[in-house]
C-alpha atoms as a PDB file:
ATOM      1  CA  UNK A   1       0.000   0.000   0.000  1.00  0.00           C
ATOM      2  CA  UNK A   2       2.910   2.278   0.501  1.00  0.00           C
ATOM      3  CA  UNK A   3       4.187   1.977  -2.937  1.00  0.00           C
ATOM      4  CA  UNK A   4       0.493   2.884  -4.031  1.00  0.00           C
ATOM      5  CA  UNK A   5       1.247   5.946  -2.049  1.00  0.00           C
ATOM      6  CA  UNK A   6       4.380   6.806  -3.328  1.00  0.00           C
ATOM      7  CA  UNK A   7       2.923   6.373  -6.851  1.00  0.00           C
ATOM      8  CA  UNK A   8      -0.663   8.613  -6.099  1.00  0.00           C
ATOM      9  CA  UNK A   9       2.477  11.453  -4.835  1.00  0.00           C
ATOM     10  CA  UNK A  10       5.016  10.558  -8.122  1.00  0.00           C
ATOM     11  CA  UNK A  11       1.759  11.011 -10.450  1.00  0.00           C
ATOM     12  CA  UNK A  12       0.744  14.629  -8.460  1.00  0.00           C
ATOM     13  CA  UNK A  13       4.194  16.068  -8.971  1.00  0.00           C
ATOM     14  CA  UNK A  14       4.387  15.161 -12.351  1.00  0.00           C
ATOM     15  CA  UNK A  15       1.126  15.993 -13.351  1.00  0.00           C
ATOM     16  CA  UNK A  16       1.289  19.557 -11.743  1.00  0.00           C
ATOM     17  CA  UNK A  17       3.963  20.623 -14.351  1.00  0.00           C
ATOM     18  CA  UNK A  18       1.858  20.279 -16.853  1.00  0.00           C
ATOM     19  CA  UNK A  19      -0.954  22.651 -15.219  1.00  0.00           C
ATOM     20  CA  UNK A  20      -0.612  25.874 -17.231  1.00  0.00           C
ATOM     21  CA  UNK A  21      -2.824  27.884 -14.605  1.00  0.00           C
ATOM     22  CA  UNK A  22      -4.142  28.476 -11.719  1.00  0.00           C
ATOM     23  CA  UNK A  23      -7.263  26.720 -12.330  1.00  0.00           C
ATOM     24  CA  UNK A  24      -5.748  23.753 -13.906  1.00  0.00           C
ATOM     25  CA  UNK A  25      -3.818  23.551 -10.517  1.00  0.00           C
ATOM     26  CA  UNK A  26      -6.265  23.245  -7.960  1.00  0.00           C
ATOM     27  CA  UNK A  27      -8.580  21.207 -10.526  1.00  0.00           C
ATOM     28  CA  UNK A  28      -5.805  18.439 -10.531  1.00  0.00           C
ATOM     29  CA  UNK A  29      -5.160  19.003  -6.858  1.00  0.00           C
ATOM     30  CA  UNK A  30      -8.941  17.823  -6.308  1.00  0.00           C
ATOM     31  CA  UNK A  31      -8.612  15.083  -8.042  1.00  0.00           C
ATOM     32  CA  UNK A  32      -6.170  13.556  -5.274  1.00  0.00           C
ATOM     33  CA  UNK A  33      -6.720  15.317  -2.032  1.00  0.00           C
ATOM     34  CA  UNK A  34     -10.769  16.567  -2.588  1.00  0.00           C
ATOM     35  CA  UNK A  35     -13.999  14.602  -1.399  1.00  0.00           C
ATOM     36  CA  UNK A  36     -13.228  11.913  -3.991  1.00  0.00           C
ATOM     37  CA  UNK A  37      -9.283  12.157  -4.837  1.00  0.00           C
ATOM     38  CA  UNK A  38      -7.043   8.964  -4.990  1.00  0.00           C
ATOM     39  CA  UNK A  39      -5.288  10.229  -1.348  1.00  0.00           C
ATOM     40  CA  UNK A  40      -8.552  10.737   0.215  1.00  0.00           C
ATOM     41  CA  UNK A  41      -9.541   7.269  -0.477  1.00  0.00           C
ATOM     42  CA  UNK A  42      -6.906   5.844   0.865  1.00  0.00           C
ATOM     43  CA  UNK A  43      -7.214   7.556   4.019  1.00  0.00           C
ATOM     44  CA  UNK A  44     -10.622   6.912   4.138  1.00  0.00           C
ATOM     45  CA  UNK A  45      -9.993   2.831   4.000  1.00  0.00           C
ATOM     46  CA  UNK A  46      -7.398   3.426   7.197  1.00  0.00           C
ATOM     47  CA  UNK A  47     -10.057   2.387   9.077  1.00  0.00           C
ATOM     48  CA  UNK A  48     -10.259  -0.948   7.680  1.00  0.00           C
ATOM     49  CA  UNK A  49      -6.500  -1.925   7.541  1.00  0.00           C
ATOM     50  CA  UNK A  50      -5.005  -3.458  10.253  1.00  0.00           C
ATOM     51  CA  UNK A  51      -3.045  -1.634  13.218  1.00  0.00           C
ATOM     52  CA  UNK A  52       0.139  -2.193  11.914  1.00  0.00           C
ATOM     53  CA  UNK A  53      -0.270  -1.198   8.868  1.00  0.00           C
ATOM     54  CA  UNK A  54      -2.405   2.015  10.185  1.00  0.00           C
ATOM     55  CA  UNK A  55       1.059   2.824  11.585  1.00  0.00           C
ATOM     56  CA  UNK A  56       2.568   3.030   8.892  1.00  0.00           C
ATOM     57  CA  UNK A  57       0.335   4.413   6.216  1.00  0.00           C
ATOM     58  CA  UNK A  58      -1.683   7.277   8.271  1.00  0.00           C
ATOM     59  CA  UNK A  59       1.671   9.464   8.665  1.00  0.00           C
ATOM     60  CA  UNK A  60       2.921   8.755   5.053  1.00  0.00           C
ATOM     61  CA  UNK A  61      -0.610   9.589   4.031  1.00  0.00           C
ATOM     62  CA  UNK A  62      -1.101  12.729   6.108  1.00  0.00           C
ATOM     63  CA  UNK A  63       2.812  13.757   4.936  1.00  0.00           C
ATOM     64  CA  UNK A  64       1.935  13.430   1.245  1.00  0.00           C
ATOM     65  CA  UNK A  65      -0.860  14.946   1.647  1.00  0.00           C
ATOM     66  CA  UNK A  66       0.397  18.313   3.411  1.00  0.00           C
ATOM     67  CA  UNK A  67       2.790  18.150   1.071  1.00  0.00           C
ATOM     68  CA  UNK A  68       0.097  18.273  -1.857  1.00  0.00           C
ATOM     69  CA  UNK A  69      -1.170  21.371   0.104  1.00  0.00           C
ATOM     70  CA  UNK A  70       2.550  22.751   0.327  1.00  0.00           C
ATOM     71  CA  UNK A  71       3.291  22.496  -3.340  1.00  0.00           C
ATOM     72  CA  UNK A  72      -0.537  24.341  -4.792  1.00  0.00           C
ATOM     73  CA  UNK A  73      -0.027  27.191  -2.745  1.00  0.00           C
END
């Protein structure tokens, strides 16, 4: 599930370069940390995952996400 995460970030950063405004930008940042982005789901099925795993993907979540945040504005 990490690697799912690292690929949800990899496809952000490399999709944002190809946003040629401001619109564009917070469209595509939307698509991954709005209601029904790829990010949100993910932190949405935290609940069902076991504790371990919880450990490990709620702070990588949460960083990529903040970093997401970090990178529109």
């Amino acid at each position: 599930m990490i690697d799912r995460l690292d690929a949800i970030y990899q496809k952000f950063k490399s999709g944002l370069t190809a946003c040629q405004d401001k619109a564009a930008v917070l469209n595509w940042k939307a698509s991954f940390v709005g209601k029904k982005g790829e990010l949100s789901e993910i932190l949405k099925s935290l609940k069902d995952i076991s504790p371990e795993e919880r450990r490990q993907l709620g702070p990588k979540s949460n960083e990529y996400k903040e970093q997401i945040e970090k990178e529109v504005d």
